[in-house]
Protein backbone atom coordinates (compact mmCIF):
# COMPACT_ATOMS: atom_id res chain seq x y z
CA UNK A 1 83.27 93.36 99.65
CA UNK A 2 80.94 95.97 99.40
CA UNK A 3 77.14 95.06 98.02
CA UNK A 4 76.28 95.89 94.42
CA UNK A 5 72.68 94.39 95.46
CA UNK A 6 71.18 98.27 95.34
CA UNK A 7 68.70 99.55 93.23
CA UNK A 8 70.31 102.53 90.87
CA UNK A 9 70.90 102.55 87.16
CA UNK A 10 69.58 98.92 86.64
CA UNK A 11 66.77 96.99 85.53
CA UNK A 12 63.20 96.84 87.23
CA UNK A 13 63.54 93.13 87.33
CA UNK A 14 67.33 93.30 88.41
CA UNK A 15 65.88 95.19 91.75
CA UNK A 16 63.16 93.61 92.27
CA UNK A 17 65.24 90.60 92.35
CA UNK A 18 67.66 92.04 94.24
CA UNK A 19 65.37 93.75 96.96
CA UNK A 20 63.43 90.05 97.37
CA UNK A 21 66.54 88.28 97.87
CA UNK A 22 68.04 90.88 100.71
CA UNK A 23 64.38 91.02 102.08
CA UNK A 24 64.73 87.26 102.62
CA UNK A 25 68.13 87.25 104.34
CA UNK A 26 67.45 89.84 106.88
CA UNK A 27 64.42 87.67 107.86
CA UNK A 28 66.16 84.68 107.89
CA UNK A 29 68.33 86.25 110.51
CA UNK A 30 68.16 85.01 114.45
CA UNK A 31 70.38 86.28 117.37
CA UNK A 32 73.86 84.46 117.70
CA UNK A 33 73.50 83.50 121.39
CA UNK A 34 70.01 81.72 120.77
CA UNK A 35 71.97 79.55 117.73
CA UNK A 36 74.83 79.24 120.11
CA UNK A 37 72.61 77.79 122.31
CA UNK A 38 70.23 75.77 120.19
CA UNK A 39 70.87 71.68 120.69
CA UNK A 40 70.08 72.18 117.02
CA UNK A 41 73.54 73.34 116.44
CA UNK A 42 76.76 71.44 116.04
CA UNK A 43 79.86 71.75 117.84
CA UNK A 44 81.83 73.32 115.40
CA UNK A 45 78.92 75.77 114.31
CA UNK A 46 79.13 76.73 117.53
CA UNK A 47 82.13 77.53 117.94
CA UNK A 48 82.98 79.53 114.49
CA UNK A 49 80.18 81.62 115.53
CA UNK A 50 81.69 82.27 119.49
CA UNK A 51 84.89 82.91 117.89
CA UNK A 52 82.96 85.81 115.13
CA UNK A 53 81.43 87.25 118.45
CA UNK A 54 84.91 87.45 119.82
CA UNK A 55 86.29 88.29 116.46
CA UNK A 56 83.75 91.15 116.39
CA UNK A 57 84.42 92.35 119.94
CA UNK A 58 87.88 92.81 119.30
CA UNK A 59 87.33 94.66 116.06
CA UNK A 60 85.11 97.16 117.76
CA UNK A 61 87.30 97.61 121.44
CA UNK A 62 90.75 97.31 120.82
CA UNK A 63 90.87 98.69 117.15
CA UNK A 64 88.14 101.37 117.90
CA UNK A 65 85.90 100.01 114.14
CA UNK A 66 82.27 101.31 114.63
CA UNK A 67 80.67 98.15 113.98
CA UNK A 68 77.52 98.77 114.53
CA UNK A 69 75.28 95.84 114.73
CA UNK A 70 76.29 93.93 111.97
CA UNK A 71 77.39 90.48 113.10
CA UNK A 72 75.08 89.91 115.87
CA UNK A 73 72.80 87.79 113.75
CA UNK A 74 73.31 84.51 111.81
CA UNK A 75 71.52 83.42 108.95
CA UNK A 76 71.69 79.39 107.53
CA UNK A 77 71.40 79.72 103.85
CA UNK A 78 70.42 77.49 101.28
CA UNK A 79 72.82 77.36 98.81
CA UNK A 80 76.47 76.70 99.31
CA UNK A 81 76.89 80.41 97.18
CA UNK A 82 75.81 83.94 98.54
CA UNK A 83 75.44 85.15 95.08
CA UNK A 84 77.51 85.61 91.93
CA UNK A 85 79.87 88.59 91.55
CA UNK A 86 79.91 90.42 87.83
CA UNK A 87 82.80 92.33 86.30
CA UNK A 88 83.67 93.60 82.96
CA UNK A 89 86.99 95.69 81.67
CA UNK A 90 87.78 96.66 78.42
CA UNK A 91 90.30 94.84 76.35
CA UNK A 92 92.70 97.45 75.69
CA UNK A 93 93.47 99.60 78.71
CA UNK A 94 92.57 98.95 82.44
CA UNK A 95 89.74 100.02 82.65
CA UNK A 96 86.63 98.74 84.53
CA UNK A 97 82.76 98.88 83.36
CA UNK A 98 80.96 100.40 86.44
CA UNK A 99 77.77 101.01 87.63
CA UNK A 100 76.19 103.30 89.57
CA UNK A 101 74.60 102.91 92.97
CA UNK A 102 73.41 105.23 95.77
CA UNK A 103 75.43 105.44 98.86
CA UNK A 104 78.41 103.75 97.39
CA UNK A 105 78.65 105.94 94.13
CA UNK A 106 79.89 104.02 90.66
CA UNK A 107 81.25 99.99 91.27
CA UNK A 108 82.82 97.78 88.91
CA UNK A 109 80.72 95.29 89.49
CA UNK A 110 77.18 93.58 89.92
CA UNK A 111 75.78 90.82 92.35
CA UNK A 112 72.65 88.21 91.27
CA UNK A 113 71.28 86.07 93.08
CA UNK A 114 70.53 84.08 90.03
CA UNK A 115 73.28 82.25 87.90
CA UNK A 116 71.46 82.09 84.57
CA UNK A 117 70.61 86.07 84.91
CA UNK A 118 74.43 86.07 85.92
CA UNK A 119 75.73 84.37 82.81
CA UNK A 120 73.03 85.96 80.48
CA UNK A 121 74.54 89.15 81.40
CA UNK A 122 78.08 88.47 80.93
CA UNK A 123 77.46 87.32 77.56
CA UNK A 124 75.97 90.62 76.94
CA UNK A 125 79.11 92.21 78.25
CA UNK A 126 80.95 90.28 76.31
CA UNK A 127 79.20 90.60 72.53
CA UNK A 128 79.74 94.05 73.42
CA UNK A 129 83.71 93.17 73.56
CA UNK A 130 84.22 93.14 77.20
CA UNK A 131 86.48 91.36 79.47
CA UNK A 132 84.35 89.24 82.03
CA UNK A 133 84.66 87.64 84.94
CA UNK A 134 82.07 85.55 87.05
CA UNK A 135 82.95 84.70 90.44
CA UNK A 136 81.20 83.80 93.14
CA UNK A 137 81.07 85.71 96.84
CA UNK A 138 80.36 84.39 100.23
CA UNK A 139 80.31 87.56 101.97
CA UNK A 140 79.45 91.49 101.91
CA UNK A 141 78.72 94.69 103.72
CA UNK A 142 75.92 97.20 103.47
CA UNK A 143 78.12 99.68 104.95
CA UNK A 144 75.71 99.73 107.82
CA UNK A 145 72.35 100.48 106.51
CA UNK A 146 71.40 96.97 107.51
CA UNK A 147 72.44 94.81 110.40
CA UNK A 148 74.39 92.55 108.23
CA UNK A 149 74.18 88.65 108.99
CA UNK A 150 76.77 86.32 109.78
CA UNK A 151 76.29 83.74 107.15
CA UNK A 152 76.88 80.17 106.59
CA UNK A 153 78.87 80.28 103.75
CA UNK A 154 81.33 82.33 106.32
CA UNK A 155 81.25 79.87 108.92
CA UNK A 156 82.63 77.29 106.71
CA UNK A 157 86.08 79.02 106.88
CA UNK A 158 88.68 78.05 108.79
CA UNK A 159 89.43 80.00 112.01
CA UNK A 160 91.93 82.45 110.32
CA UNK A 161 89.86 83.57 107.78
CA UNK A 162 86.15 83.79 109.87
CA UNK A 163 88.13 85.98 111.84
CA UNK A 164 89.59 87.94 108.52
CA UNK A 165 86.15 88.30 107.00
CA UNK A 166 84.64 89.59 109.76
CA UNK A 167 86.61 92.80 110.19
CA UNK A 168 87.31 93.22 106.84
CA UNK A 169 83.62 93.54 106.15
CA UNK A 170 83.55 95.10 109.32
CA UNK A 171 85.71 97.52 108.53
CA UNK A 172 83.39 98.91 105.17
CA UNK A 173 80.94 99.97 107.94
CA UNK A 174 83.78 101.69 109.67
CA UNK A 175 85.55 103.91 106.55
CA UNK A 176 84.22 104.11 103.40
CA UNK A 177 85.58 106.34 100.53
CA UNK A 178 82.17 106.66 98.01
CA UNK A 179 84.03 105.97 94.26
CA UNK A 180 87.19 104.45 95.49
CA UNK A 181 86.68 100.71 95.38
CA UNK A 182 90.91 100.00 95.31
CA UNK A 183 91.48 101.90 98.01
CA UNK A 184 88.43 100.64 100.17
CA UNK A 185 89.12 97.09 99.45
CA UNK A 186 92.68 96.89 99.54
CA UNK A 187 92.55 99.08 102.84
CA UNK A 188 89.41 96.22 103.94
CA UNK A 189 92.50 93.71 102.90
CA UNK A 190 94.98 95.24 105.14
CA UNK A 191 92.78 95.72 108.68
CA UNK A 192 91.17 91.87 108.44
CA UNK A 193 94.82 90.56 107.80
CA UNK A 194 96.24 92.58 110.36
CA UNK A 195 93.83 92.32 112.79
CA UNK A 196 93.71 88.50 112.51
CA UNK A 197 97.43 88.35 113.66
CA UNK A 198 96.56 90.64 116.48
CA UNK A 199 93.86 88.85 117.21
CA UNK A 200 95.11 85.02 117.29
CA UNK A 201 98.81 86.02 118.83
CA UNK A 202 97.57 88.12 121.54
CA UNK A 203 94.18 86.28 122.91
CA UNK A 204 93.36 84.40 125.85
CA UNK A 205 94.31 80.61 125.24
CA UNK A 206 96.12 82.00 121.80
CA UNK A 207 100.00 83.75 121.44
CA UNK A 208 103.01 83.90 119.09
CA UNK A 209 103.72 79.88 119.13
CA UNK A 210 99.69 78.47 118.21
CA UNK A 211 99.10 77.26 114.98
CA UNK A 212 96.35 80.36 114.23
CA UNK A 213 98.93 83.09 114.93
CA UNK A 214 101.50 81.52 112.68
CA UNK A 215 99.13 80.81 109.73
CA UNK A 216 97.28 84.39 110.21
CA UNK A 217 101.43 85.74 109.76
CA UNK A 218 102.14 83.40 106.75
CA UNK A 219 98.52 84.84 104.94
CA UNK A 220 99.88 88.04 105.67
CA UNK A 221 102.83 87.41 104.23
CA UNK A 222 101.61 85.63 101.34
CA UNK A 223 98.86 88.53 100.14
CA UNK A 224 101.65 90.79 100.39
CA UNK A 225 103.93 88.80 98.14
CA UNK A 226 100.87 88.59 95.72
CA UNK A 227 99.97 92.21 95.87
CA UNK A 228 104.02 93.17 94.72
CA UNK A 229 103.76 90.83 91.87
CA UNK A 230 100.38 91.76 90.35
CA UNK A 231 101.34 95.63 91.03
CA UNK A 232 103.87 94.68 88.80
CA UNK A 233 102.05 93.07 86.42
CA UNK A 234 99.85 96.28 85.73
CA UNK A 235 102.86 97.92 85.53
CA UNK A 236 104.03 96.10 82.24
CA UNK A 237 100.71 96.24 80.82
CA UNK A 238 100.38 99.74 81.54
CA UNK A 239 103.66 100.30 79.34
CA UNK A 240 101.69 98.28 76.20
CA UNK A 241 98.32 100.04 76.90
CA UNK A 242 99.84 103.54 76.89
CA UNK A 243 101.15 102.97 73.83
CA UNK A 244 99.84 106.14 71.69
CA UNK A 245 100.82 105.11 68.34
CA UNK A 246 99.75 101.17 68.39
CA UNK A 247 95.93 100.51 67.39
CA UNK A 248 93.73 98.69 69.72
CA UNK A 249 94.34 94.98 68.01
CA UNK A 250 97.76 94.91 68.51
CA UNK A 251 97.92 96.29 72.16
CA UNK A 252 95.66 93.75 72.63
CA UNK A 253 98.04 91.16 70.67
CA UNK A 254 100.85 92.63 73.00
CA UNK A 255 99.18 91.91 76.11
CA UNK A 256 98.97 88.41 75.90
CA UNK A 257 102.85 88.11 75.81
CA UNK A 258 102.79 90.42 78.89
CA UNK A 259 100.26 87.43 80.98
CA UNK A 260 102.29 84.67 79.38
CA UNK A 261 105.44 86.14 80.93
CA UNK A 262 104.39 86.73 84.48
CA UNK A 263 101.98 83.65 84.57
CA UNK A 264 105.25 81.94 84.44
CA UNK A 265 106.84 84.34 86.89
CA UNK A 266 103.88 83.36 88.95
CA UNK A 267 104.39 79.78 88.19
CA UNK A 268 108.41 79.35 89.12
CA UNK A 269 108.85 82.63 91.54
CA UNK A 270 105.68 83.38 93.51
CA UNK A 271 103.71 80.53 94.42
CA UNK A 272 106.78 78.52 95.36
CA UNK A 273 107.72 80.99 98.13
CA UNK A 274 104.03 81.32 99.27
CA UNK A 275 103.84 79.94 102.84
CA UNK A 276 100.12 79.37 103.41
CA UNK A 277 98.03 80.73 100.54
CA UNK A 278 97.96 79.02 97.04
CA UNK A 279 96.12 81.77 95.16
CA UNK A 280 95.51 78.89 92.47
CA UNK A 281 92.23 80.96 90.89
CA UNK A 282 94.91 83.09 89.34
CA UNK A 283 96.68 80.29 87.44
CA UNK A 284 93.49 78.41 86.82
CA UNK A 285 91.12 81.83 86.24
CA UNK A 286 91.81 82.54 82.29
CA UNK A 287 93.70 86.42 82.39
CA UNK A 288 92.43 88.95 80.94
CA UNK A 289 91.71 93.05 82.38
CA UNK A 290 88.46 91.76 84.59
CA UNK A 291 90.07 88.38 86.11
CA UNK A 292 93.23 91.30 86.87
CA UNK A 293 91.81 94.29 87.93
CA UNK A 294 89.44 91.95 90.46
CA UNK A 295 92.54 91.12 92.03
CA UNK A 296 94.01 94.90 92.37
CA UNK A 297 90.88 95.85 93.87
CA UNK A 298 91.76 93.38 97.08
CA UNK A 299 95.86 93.59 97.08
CA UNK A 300 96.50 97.01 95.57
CA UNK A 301 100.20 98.40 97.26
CA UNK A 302 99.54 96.61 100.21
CA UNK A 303 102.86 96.47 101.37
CA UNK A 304 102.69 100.22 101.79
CA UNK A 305 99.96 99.45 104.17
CA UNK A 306 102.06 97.21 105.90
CA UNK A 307 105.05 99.88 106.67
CA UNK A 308 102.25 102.63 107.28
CA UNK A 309 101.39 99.93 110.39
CA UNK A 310 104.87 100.05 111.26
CA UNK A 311 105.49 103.29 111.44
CA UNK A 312 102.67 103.79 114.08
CA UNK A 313 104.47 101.58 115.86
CA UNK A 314 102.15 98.23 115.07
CA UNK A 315 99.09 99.61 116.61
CA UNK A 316 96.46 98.85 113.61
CA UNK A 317 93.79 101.40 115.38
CA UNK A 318 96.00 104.17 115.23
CA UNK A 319 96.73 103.86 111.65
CA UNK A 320 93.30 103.46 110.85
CA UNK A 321 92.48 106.45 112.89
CA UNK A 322 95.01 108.14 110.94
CA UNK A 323 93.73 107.60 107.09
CA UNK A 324 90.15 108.71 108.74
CA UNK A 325 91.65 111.85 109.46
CA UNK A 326 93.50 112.60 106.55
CA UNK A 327 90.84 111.76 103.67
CA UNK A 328 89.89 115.27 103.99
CA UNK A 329 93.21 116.51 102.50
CA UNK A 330 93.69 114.11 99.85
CA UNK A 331 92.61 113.54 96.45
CA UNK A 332 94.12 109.72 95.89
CA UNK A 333 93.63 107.91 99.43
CA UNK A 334 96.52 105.63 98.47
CA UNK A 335 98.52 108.95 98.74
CA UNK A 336 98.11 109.17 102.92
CA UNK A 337 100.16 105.67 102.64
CA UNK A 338 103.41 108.19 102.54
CA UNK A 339 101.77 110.23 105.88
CA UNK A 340 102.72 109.41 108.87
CA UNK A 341 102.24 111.32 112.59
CA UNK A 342 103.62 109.38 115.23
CA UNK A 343 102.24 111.73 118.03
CA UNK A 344 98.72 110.95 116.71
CA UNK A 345 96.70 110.00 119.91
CA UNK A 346 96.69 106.43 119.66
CA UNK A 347 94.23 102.81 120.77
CA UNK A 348 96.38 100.31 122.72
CA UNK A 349 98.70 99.04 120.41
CA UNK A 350 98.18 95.39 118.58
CA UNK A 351 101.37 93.69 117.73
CA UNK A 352 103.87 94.83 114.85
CA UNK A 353 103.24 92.70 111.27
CA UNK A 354 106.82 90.67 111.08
């Protein structure tokens, strides 16, 4: 995800905070060869953070990402939580509470640091008849303006999804559309899924049979099931909240039948055919617009991403290359999906998504 850690339209003490807390993590970081090589470090420390190295390598050679020099650094934090992600909607339409930011424009959401500001906050939001959800993040870009830190709460990943957060927050740095958070997290969705199947199938000691390339397939697999069925979701609620004539209490009345429904759905169709992924914060996470929209922010259409792949024949950096170019020409990113140019100069290809 992108940070919501700047200072903008917020409180004095929110970035003061915020700047003290950033301050302390780029201090905190040291180079990843001297941890690598520390006898303070453990085995399997060291080897999540030779495989993010590699991870990182292969985002910015064969893909073509300008990663700058995030992810040269690791930092050992000390909490088990990077911080605590904020969102509000309102109750009757889909519709998120933003804030504003430099560099990134308006987000719909906030970071702290702190839990008690965190909570104090939401219940703000919500005496002011929000839709909240509090969640907490391990991980986030600053689009480059700092050399952003590997951090511990990544490392305690398993292999497939180090290697997925790394060039999905990688890949922020590399395209960024300022006001578009669907389309910049979805598309940050897409590349770190698709890149970790690249990645594990096609690396030295790795290939089509290990057990990494087969689960990095079946995540695939599984976020694209998930993005079909909440797409679908917002459909039907998009049907009740367009309703001109009904009054605010009863679309909001009529919306609960909508999540009962395809909780269910979720319940007896999805997660049973769900090969690797559980996605149990959905069934677990109370529903309402900000537990929903949080989710269409990271699996928005992403099965179109997955056939705009195809069509350029697998190769992930020549797709990529390809939604660069066209942002330029198009108001709704999401609308490039339908583009294709298969004569589009191309990186060496990374293998088709099954």
């Amino acid at each position: 995800m992108v940070a919501a850690l700047w200072p903008g339209a917020c409180s004095p003490g929110y970035v003061i905070r915020a700047g003290w807390e950033e301050a302390k993590i780029l201090r905190a970081r040291q180079p990843i060869p001297e941890v690598v090589l520390s006898a303070d470090t453990d085995a399997r420390t060291r080897g999540k953070l030779l495989l993010a190295r590699e991870a990182r390598e292969f985002a910015m050679t064969t893909l073509g990402l300008d990663v700058g020099d995030s992810y040269t650094t690791y930092v050992q934090l000390e909490r088990d939580t990077l911080a605590m992600i904020l969102s509000a909607a309102h109750q009757d339409r889909l519709e998120s509470r933003t804030w504003w930011f430099p560099i990134v424009g308006r987000v719909p959401y906030r970071g702290f640091f702190d839990l008690e500001d965190a909570q104090k906050e939401q219940r703000k939001l919500e005496d002011e008849g929000y839709d909240t959800l509090l969640r907490p993040t391990a991980a986030f870009s600053t689009l480059g303006w700092f050399s952003d830190p590997l951090l511990s709460t990544v490392v305690r990943y398993d292999e497939v999804e180090l290697v997925t957060t790394v060039v999905h927050e990688l890949s922020h740095n590399h395209l960024f559309v300022p006001g578009q958070v669907r389309f910049n997290e979805s598309f940050a969705t897409w590349v770190g899924r698709t890149a970790a199947i690249a990645f594990f199938c096609t690396r030295e000691g790795g290939g089509p049979d290990t057990v990494w390339c087969n689960r990095a397939q079946d995540r695939w697999h599984d976020v694209q099931r998930f993005s079909t069925f909440i797409d679908g979701l917002v459909s039907d609620l998009e049907a009740v909240y367009g309703d001109s004539v009904a009054e605010r209490e009863d679309k909001v009345a009529r919306r609960e039948l909508v999540f009962e429904r395809h909780l269910a759905r979720f319940r007896d169709e999805v997660r049973p055919a769900l090969k690797s992924l559980a996605f149990g914060g959905f069934a677990s996470t109370p529903l309402n617009n900000a537990t929903l929209l949080s989710r269409m922010r990271y699996y928005h259409r992403l099965p179109e991403f997955g056939l705009f792949l195809e069509r350029h024949g697998g190769s992930l950096g020549r797709a990529v290359r390809e939604l660069e170019a066209g942002l330029g020409r198009a108001e709704d990113p999401f609308d490039l999906l339908a583009v294709a140019d298969p004569d589009l100069p191309g990186l060496p290809k990374t293998p088709a998504v099954p």
